[in-house]
Protein backbone atom coordinates (compact mmCIF):
# COMPACT_ATOMS: atom_id res chain seq x y z
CA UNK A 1 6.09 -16.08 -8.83
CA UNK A 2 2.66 -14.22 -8.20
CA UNK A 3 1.54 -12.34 -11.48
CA UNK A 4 0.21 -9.02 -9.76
CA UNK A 5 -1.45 -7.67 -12.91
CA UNK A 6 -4.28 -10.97 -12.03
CA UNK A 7 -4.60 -10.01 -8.68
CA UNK A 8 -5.09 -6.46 -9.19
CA UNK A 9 -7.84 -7.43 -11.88
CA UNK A 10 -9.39 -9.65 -9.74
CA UNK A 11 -9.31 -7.60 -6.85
CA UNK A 12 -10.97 -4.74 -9.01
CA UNK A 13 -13.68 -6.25 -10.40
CA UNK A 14 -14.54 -7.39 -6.87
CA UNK A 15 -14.19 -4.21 -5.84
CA UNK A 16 -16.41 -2.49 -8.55
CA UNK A 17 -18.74 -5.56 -8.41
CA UNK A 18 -19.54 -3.92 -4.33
CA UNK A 19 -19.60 -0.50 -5.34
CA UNK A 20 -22.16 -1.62 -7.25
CA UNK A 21 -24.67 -3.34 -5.02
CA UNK A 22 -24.27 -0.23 -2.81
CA UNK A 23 -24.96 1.84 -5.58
CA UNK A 24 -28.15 -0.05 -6.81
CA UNK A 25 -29.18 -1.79 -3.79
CA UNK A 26 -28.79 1.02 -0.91
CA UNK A 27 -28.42 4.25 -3.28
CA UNK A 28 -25.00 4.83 -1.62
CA UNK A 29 -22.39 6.13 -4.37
CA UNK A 30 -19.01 5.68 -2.56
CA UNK A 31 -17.17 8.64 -2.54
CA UNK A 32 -12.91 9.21 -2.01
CA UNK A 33 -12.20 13.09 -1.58
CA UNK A 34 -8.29 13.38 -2.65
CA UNK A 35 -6.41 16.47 -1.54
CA UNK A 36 -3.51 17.22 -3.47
CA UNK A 37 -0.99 20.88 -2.06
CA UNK A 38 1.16 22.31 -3.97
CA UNK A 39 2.54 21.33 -7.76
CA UNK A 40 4.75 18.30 -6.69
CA UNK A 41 4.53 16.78 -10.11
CA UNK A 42 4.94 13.01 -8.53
CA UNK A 43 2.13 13.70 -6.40
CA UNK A 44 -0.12 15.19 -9.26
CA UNK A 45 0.82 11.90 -11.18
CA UNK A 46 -0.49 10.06 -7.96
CA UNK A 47 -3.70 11.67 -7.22
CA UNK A 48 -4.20 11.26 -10.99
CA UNK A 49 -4.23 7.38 -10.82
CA UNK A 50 -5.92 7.38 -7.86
CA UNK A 51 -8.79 9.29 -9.43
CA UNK A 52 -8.36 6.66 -12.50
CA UNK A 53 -9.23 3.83 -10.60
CA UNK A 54 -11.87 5.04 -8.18
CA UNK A 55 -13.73 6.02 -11.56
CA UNK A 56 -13.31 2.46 -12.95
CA UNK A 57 -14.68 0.74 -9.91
CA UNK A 58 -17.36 2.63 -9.38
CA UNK A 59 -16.22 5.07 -6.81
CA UNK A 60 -16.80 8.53 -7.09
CA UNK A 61 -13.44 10.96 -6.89
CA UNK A 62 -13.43 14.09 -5.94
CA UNK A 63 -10.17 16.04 -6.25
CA UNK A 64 -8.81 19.00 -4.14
CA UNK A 65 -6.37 21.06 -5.28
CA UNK A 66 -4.66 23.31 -2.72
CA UNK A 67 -2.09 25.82 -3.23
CA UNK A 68 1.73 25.48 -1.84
CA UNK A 69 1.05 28.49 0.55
CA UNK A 70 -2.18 27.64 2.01
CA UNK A 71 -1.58 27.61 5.77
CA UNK A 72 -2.00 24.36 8.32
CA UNK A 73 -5.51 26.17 9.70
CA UNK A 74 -6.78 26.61 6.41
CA UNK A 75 -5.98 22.81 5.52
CA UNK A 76 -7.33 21.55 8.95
CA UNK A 77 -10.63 23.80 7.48
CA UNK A 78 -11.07 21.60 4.45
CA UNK A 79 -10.70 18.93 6.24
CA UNK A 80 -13.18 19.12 8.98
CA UNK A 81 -15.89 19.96 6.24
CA UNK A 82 -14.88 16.53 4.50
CA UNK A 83 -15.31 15.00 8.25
CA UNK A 84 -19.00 16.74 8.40
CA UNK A 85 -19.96 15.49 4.74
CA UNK A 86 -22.23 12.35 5.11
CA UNK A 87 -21.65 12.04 1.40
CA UNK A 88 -17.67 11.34 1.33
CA UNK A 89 -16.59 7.72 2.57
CA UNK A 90 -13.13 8.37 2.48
CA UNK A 91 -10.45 11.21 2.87
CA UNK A 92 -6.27 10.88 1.21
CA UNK A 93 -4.22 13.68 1.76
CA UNK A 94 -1.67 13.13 -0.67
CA UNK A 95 1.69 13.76 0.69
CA UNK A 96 4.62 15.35 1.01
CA UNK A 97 3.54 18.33 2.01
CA UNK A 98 4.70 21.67 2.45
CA UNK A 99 7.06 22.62 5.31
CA UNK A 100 4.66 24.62 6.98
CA UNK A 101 2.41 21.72 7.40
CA UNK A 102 2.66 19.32 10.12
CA UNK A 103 1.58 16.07 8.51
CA UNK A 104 1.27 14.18 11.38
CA UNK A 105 -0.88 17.11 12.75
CA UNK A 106 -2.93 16.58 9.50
CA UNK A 107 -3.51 13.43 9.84
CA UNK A 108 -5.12 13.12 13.17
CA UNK A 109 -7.67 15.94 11.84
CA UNK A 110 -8.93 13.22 9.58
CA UNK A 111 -11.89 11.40 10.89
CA UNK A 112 -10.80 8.09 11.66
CA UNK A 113 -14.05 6.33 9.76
CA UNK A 114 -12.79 7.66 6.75
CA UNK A 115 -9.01 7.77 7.47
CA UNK A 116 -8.37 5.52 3.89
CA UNK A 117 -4.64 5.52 4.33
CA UNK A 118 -4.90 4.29 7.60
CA UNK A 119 -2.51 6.80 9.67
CA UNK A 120 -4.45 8.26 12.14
CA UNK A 121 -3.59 7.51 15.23
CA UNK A 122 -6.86 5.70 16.36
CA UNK A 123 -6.45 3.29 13.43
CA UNK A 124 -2.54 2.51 14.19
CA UNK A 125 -3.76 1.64 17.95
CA UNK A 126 -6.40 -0.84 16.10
CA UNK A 127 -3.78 -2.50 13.91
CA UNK A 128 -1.31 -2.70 16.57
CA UNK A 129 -3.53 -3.94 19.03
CA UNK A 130 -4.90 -6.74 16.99
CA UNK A 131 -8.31 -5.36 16.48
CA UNK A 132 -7.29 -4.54 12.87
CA UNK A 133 -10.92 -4.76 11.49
CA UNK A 134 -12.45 -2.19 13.68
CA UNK A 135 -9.72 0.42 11.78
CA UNK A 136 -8.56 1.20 8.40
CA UNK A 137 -5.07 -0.19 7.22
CA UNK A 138 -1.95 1.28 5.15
CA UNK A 139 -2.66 0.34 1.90
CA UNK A 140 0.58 -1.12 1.02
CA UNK A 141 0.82 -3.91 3.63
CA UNK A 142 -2.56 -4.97 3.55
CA UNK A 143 -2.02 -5.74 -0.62
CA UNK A 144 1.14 -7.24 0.64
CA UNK A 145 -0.17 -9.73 3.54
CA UNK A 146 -3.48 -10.54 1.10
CA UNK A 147 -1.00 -11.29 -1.54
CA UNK A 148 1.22 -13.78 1.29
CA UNK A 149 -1.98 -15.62 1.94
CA UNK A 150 -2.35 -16.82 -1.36
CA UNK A 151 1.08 -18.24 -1.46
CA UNK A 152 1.44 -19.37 2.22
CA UNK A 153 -2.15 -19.99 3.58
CA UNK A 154 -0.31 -21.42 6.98
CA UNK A 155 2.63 -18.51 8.02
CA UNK A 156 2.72 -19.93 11.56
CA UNK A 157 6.50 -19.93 13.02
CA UNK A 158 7.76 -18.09 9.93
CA UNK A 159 11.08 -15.99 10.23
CA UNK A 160 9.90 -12.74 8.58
CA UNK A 161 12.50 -9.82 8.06
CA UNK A 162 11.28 -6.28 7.39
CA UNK A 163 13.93 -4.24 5.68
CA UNK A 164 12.75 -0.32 6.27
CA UNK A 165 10.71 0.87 9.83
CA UNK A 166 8.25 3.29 8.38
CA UNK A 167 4.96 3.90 9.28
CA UNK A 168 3.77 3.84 6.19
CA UNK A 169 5.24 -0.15 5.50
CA UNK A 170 7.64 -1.28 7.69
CA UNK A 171 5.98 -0.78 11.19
CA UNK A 172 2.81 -1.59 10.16
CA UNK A 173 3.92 -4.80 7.91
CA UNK A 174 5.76 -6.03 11.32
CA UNK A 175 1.97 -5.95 12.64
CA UNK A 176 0.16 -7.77 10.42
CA UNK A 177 2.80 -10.43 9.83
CA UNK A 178 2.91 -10.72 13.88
CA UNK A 179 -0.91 -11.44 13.73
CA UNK A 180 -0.52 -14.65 11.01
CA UNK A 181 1.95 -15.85 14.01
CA UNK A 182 5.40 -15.15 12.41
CA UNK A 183 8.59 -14.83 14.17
CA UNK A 184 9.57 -10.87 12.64
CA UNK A 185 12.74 -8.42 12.34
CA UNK A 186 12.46 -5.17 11.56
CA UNK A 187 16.11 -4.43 10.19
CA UNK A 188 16.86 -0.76 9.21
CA UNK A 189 19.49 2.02 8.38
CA UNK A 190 21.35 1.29 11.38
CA UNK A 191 21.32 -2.61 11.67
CA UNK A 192 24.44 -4.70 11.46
CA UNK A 193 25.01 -7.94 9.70
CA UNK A 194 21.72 -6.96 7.39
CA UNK A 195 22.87 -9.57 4.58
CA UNK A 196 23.05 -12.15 7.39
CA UNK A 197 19.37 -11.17 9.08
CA UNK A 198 18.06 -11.23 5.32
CA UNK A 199 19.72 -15.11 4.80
CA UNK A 200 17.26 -16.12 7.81
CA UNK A 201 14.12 -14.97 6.71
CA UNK A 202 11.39 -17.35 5.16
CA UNK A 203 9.43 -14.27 4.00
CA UNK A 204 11.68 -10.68 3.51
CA UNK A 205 9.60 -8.26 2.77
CA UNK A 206 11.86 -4.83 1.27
CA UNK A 207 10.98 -1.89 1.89
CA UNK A 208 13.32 1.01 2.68
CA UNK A 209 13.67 2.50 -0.83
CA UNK A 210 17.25 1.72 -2.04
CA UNK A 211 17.82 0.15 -5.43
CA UNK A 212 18.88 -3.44 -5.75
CA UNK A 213 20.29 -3.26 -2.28
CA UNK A 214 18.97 -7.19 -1.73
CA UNK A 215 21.37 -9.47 -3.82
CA UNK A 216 20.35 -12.66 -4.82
CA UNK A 217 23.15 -14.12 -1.91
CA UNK A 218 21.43 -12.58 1.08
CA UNK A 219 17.93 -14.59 0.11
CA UNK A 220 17.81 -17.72 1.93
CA UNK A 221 16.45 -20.70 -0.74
CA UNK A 222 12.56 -20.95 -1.51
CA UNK A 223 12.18 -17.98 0.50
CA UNK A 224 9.02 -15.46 -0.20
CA UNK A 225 9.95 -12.16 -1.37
CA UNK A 226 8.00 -9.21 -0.97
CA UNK A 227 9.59 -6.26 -2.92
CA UNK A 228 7.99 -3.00 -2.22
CA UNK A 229 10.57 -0.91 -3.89
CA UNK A 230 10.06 1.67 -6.45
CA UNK A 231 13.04 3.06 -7.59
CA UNK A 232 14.31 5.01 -10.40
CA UNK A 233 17.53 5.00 -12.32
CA UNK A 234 19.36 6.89 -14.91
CA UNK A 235 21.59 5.61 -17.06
CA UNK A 236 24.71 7.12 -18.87
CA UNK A 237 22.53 7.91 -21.95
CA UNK A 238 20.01 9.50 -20.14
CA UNK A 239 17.32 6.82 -20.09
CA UNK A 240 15.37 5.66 -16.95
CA UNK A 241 14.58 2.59 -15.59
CA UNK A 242 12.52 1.54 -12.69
CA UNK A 243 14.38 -1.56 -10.01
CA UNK A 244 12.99 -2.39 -6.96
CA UNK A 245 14.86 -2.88 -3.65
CA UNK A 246 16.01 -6.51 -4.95
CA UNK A 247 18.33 -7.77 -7.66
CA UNK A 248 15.39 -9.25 -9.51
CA UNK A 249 17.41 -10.68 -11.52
CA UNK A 250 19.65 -12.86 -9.44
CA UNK A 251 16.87 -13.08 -6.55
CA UNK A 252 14.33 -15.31 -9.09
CA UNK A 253 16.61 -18.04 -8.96
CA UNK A 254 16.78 -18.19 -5.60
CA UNK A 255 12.98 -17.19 -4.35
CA UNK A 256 10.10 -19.01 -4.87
CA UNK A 257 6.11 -17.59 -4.48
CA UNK A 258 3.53 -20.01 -5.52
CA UNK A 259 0.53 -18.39 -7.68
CA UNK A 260 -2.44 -18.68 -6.05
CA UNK A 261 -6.12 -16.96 -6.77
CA UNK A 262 -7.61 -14.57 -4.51
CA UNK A 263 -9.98 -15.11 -1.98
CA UNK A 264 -13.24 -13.71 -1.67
CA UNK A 265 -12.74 -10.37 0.58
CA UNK A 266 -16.69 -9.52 1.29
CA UNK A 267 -15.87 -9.28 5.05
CA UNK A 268 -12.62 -7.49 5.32
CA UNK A 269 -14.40 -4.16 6.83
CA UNK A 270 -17.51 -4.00 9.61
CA UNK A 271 -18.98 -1.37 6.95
CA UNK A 272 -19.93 -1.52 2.83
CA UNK A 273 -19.01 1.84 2.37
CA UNK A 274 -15.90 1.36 4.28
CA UNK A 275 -15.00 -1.54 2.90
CA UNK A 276 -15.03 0.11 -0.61
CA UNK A 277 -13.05 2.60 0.30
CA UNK A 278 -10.13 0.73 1.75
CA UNK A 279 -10.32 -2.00 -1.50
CA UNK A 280 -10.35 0.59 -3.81
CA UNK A 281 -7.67 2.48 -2.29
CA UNK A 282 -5.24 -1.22 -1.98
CA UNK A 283 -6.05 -1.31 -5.64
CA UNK A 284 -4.83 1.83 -6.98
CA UNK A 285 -1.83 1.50 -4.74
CA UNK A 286 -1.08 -1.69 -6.16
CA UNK A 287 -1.74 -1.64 -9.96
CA UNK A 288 0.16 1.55 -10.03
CA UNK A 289 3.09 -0.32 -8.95
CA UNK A 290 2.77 -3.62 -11.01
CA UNK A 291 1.98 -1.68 -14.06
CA UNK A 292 5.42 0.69 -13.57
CA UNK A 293 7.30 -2.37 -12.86
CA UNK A 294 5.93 -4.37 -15.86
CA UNK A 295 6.69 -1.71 -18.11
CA UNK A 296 10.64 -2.96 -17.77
CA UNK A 297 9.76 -5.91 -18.83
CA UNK A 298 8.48 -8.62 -20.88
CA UNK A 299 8.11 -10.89 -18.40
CA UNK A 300 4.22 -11.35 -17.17
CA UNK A 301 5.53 -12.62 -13.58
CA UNK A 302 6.70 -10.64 -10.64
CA UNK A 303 7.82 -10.42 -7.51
CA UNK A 304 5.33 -9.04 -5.58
């Protein structure tokens, strides 16, 4: 098993130990403007934590609260000022948003140099096209393939199954796990046999948001699990408790990740500032869900 909570701190303190050089060495202050619309109170718990960890490594939040009714014009506004300001390294609109608000619209407004969640449409042709430093990258599959390096240096010739085809994990994931040479699936809603496609894959990375829904028969011995999953349950007396999208509990015995320490990540992005902004931005992602997962438990290792 991989014990996120070291990663995360290790990844953080390299992360705030860059902020500051910039800071002292080239009197750049990174900067991540956060747009929050509407009250969703997930979201506002979100852009909180975001805000949380920017501050502790050394990156300089700036929050924008919008209401419910602005208009798509009006957002597009704010928007292009963040693009103009030479002073903000990166822009997150946090979403859902409204249903008068095209997100996708939204997000190729964003200029693509400071595109931190990696969406627009520039930065999916980088990824996809193998030029994935030139571009930013969805936060939650680049923590997840840094993570697989640790624990399989060599994926060459892997089977890899993706369970979920979003753009926000699944279709990207399927990228970056094609790049380290792997042989991937993308399974989904509509795929047959899924317990069978799982029991093939040497890595199985879950991500389509349904509790439990990997039992510990569908994982194919020593495999590497990637559970991406948040998901939250109540019980009959009311409590809640947070699962991923594998049976944890029956999926230990069977998986196996070897702990491994990070690498140094100096020359993940062309730019410093960039660079920041994309490390910090893996980090909050990341620690926010290690720390909601731990919380269940007493166990210090999980399943990344």
């Amino acid at each position: 098993m991989i014990n996120g909570k070291i990663l995360a701190a290790e990844l953080n303190a390299a992360v705030t130990k860059k902020a500051h050089c910039l800071e002292v060495d080239h009197g750049i202050t990174c900067c991540l403007a956060v747009i929050l619309v509407g009250e969703d109170s997930a979201s506002q718990i979100y852009v909180r934590n975001k805000s949380k960890q920017a501050i502790k490594a050394g990156i300089k939040p700036i929050d924008f609260k919008l209401p419910e009714g602005i208009s798509e014009l009006e957002l597009i506004s704010v928007i292009n000022d963040l693009n103009r300001d030479a002073n903000v390294h990166g822009i997150l609109v946090q979403l859902p948003l409204p249903k008068q608000i095209n997100s996708d619209n939204i997000q190729r407004f964003i200029d693509p140099n400071k595109d931190v969640d990696g969406f627009h449409p520039l930065n999916v042709g980088y990824l996809n096209t193998g030029r994935r430093n030139e571009g930013f990258i969805p936060c939650t599959p680049l923590g997840c393939i840094t993570m697989l390096k640790q624990s399989l240096p060599d994926m060459r010739g892997k089977n890899a199954v993706i369970i979920g085809r979003s753009n926000i994990v699944g279709k990207p994931m399927s990228a970056l796990l094609l790049q380290e040479d792997c042989t991937v699936t993308i399974a989904h809603s509509k795929s047959e046999a899924l317990q069978a496609i799982c029991k093939t894959a040497d890595i199985l990375v879950a991500a389509v948001g349904q509790p439990e829904i990997v039992r510990g028969s569908w994982i194919k011995p020593g495999a590497t699990i990637i559970d991406v999953g948040i998901n939250r349950l109540t019980k009959k007396n009311g409590q809640t408790s947070l699962v991923g999208d594998v049976a944890f509990e029956e999926a230990k015995h069977v998986a196996h990740v070897k702990p491994a320490a990070i690498k140094d990540h100096g020359n993940w992005s062309k730019h410093d500032e960039k660079w920041a902004a994309e490390q910090m931005k893996i980090i909050e992602e990341e620690m926010q869900m290690f720390e909601e997962k731990n919380s269940q438990s007493d166990d210090e290792s999980v399943m990344i």
